[in-house]
Structures are given as structure tokens and as C-alpha cells.
Protein backbone atom coordinates (compact mmCIF):
# COMPACT_ATOMS: atom_id res chain seq x y z
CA UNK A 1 11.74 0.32 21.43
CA UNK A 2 8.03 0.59 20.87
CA UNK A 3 5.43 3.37 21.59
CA UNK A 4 1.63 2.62 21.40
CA UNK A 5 0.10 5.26 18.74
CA UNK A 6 -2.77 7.11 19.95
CA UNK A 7 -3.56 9.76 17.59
CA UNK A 8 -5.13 9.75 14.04
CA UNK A 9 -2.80 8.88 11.00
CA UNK A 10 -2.20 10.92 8.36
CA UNK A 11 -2.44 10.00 5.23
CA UNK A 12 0.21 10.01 2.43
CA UNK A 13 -0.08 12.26 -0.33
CA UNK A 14 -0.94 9.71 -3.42
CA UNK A 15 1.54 9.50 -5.60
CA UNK A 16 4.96 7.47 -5.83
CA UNK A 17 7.48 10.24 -4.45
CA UNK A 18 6.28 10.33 -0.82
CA UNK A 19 5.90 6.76 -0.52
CA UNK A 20 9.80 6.06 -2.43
CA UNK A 21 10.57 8.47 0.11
CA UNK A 22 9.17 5.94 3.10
CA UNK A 23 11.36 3.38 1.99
CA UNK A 24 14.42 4.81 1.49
CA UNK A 25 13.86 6.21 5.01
CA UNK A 26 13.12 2.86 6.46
CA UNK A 27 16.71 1.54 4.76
CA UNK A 28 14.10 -0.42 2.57
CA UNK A 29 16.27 -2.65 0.24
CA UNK A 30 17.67 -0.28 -2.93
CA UNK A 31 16.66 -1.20 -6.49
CA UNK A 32 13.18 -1.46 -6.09
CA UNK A 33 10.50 2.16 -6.17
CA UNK A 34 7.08 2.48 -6.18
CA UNK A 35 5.63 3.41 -9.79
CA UNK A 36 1.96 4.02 -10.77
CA UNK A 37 -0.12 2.11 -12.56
CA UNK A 38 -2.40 4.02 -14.80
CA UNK A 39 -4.32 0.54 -15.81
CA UNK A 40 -3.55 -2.81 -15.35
CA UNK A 41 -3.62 -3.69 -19.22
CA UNK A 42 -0.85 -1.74 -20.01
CA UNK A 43 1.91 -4.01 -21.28
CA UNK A 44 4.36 -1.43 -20.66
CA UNK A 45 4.21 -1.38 -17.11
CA UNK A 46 7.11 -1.84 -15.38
CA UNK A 47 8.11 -5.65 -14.96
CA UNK A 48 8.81 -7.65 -12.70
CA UNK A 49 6.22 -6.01 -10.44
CA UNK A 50 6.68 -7.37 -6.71
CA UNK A 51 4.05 -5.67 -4.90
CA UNK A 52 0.46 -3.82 -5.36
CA UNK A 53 -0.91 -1.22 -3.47
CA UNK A 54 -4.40 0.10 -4.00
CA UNK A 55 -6.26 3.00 -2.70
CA UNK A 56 -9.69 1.85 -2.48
CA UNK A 57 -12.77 3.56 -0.90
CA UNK A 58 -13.67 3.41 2.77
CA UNK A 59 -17.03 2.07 3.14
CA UNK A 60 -19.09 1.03 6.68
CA UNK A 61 -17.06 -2.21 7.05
CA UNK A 62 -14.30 -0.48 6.64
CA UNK A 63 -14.64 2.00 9.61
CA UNK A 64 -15.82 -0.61 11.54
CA UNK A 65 -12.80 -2.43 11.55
CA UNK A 66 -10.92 0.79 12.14
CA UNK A 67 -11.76 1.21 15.17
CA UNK A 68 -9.78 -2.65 16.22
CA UNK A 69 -6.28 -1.61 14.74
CA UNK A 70 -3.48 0.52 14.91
CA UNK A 71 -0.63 -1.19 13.00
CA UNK A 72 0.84 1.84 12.07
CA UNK A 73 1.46 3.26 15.51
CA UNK A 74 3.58 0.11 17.11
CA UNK A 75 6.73 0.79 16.45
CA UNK A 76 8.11 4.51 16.97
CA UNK A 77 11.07 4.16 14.27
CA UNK A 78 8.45 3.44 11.68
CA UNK A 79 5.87 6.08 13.14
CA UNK A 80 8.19 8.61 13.10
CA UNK A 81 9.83 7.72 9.72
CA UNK A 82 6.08 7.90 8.50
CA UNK A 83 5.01 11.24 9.75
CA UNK A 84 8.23 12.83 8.52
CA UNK A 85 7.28 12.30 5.33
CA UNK A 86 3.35 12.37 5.62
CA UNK A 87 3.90 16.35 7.00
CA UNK A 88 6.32 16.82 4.07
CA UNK A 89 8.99 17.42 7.33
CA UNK A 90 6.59 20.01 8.73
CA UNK A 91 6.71 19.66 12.51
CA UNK A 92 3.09 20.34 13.34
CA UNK A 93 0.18 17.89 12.41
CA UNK A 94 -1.84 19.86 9.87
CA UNK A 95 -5.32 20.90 11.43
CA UNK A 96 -8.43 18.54 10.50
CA UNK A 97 -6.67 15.54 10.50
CA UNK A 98 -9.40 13.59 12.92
CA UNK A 99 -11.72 14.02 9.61
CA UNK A 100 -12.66 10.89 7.45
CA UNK A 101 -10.60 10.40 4.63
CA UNK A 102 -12.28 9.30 1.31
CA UNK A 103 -9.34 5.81 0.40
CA UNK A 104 -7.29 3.92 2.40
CA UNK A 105 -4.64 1.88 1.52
CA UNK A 106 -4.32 -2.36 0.97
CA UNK A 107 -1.46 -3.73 -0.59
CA UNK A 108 -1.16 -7.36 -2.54
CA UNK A 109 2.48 -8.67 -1.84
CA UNK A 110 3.87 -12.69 -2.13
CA UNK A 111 6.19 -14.16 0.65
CA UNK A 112 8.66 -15.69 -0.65
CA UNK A 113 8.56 -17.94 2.33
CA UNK A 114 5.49 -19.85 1.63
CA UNK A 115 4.74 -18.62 -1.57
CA UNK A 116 1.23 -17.42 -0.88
CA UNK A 117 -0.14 -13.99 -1.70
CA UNK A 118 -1.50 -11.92 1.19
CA UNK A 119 -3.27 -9.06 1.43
CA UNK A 120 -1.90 -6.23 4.10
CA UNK A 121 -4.86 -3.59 5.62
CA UNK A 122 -3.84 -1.54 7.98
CA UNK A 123 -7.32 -1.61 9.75
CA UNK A 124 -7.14 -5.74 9.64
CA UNK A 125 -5.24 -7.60 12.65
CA UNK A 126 -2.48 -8.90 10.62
CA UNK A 127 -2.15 -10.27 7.47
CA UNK A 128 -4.65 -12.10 5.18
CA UNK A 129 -3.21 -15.09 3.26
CA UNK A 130 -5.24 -15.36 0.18
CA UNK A 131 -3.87 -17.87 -1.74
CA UNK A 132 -0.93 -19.90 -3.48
CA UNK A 133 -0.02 -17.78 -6.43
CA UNK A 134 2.74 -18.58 -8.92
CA UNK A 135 4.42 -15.84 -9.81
CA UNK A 136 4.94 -14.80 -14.23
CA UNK A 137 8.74 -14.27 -15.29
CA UNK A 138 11.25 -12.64 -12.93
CA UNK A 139 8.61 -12.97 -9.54
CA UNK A 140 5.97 -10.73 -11.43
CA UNK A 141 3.17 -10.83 -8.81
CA UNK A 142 0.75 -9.27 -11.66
CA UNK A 143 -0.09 -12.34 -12.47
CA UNK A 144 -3.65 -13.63 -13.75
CA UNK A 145 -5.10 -14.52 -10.12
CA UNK A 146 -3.99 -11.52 -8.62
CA UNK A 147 -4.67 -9.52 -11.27
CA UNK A 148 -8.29 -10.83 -10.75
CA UNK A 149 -8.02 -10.22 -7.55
CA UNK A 150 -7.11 -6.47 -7.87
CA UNK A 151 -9.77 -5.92 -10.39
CA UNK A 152 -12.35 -7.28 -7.97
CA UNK A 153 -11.40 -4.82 -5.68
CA UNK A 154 -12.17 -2.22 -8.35
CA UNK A 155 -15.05 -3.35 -9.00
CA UNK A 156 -16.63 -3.31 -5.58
CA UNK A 157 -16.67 0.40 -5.78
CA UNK A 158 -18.86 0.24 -9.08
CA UNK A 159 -17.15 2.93 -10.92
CA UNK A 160 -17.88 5.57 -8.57
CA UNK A 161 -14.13 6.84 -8.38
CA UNK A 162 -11.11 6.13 -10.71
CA UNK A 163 -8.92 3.36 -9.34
CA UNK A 164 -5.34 4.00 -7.75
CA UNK A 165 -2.38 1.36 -8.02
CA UNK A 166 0.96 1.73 -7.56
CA UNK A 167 3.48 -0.49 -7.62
CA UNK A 168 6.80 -2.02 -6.61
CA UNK A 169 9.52 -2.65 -9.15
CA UNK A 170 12.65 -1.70 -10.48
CA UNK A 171 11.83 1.83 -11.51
CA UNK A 172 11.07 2.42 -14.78
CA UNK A 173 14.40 3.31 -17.37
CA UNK A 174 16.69 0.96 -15.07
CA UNK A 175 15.39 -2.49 -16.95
């Protein structure tokens, strides 16, 4: 059953613990946490990496095309799942939450129906297919286009605030 959303979201706390606690709410396939990524030339990062999410800054086009979409809020299971965690299981919506926040969230991910790398914003319609994109050994998505890709997304906010990634994989010690 779905609901329509109507209120503001709340953001998740930053950091790998809330959002491994999303999945494994959601039933989200085992094997497989989010882990941050202090810098994308790190050869020690955790491989095969399957998805990338960045926190990037809002900016005008941004809250323009807030105002079109709600993903979040369509389905009350994943709503609710959400919010549980997002309120650290506190029942009440913490006050201020209709203010701007400063990042919102895009993640890179590869179907592995068609093979093509698309970006997911929650402020966008659906979707954005961005490309074909091979993937490197064991269906590494950090490969050198999307890698690229990510780094162009740093770079549009012109090093006014340190980059966040995290990303999916096999967490870290189970390889």
C-alpha cells in the first residue's frame, strides 16, 4: 500500500551506520554495507565497489527541482523504514526540520539489466541513464568513466566543502 508524503524529509546523519541500518531494515540483500570513501585514489578501498553515493551541495537548480519530486514519500514501508532510522527511533520529528539543508544525496549505481550506469536524485523524476559503463574486476563500478564522473561532481563545487562518498561493497575485513 502506498501513502503520498507530504511533509519535509529528514535527512540521514552522514556516515555509514545509519544508512547500513536502512538496508538491513528494508531486507536489502546481506553481504553488501555501505563504507566511506575518504578519496577516490585510495587503492585500499574496499573492492568490488557496486554503488556510489555522494553528498554534494544544494545549489539554485537544485531547489528548483525540489520542488517537482517526492520519491521518498511513495511508498509508506520505505517512508517509515526511513524515518525510523533518520529520528534515531525517536518518535517525534526533531524541530527545524522545514530548514534548508546544506548536501543532498545522488548515488552512481549500474543495472545489471542493461548495463548502463545511472544516476539516482531524489529531487529528479526518475532515473538518469548516463551511459554504458564496463565494469573493472568482480562488477567494480569505480571504474575510470565513473570515476570521472564522480570527480566532476566534485569539482562543480570548486573546493568550497570537502567531498562525501560512501560506498557499497562487501564491508571491509570480509574480502
Amino acid at each position: 500500500m502506498s501513502s503520498q508524503h507530504s511533509g519535509p524529509v529528514l535527512p540521514l546523519k552522514w556516515s555509514p551506520e545509519p544508512f547500513n541500518e536502512l538496508i538491513r531494515s528494508l531486507c536489502v540483500k546481506c553481504g553488501i554495507a555501505f563504507e566511506d570513501i575518504p578519496t577516490l585514489d585510495d587503492p585500499d578501498l574496499p573492492r568490488p565497489a557496486f554503488a556510489v553515493v555522494l553528498a554534494i551541495p544544494t545549489n539554485p537548480s537544485y531547489k528548483a527541482r525540489k520542488k517537482r519530486s517526492r520519491v521518498l514519500g511513495a511508498d509508506l514501508g520505505i517512508q517509515t523504514a526511513y524515518m525510523k532510522v533518520a529520528t534515531n527511533g525517536a518518535p517525534a520529528v526533531p524541530v527545524g526540520l522545514e530548514n534548508e539543508v546544506a548536501y543532498h544525496s545522488i548515488c552512481l549505481v549500474r543495472s545489471i539489466k542493461d548495463e548502463f550506469l545511472y544516476k539516482l536524485d531524489g529531487v529528479s523524476k526518475g532515473p538518469f541513464r548516463l551511459g554504458k559503463v564496463d565494469l573493472g574486476k568482480g562488477g567494480d563500478i569505480l571504474t575510470q568513466k565513473t570515476v570521472f564522473l564522480i570527480k566532476r561532481y566534485i569539482s562543480r563545487d570548486q573546493g568550497r566543502n570537502a567531498p562525501r562518498l560512501m560506498g557499497t561493497c562487501e564491508p571491509w575485513g570480509k574480502g
